[in-house]
Protein backbone atom coordinates (compact mmCIF):
# COMPACT_ATOMS: atom_id res chain seq x y z
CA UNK A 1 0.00 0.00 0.00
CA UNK A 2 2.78 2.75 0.97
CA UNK A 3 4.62 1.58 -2.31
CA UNK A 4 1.68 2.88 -4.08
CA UNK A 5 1.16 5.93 -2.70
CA UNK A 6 5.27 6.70 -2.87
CA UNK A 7 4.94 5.55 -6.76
CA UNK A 8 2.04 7.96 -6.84
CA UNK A 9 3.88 10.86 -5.18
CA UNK A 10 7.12 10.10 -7.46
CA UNK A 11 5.43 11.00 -10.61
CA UNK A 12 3.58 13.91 -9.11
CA UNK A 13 7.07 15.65 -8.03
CA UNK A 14 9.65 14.27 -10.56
CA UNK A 15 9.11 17.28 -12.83
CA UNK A 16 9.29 19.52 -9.95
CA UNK A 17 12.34 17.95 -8.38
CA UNK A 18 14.18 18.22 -11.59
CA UNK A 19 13.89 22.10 -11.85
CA UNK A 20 15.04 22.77 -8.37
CA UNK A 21 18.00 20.07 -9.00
CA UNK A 22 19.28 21.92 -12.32
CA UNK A 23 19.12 24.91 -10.17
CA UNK A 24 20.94 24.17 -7.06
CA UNK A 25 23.45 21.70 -9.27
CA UNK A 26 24.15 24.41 -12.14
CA UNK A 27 23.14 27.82 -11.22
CA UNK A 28 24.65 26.96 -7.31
CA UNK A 29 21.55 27.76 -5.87
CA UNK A 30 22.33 25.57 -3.12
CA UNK A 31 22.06 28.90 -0.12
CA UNK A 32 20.80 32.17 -1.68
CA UNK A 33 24.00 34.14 -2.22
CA UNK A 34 22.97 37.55 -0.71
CA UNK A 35 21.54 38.93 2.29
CA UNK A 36 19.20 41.68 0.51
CA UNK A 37 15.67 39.85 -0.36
CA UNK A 38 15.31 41.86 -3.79
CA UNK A 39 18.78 40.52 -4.60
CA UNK A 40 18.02 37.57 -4.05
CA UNK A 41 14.89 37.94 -5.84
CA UNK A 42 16.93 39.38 -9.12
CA UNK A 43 19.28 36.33 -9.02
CA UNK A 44 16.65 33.46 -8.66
CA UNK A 45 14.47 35.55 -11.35
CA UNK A 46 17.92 35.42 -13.59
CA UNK A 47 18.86 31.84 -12.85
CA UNK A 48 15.04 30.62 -13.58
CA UNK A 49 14.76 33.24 -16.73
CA UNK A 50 18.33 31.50 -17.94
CA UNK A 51 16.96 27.77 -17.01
CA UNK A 52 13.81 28.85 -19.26
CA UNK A 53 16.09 30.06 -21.68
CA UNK A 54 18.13 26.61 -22.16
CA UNK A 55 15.11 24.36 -21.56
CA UNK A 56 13.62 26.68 -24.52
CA UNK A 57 17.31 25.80 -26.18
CA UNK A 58 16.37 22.24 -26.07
CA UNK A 59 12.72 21.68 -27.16
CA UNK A 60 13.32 23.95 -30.55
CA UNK A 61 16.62 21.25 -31.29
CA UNK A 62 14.20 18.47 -31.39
């Protein structure tokens, strides 16, 4: 029974998971890199506008 529901939950958060892996494994967004939130804010925004960029990259290749 919980190896259904974990199956389940796997496919619900696998496309989630991935984003937030690319991030933290190539953009280092492992700790947010400043104290100030709106720079923070400007270098998530940049890191997710860049991920968008080279996902964008990859689905006009194929």
């Amino acid at each position: 029974m919980e190896t259904l529901r974990n199956y389940a939950l796997v496919l619900a958060r696998r496309p989630v998971e991935k984003v937030f892996g690319t991030l933290k494994r190539s953009y280092r967004l492992n700790r947010l890199p400043h104290f100030s939130l709106a720079r923070n804010t400007a270098c998530l925004t940049l890191a997710c506008f860049a991920y968008n960029l080279r996902r964008l990259d990859r689905l006009l290749a194929g």
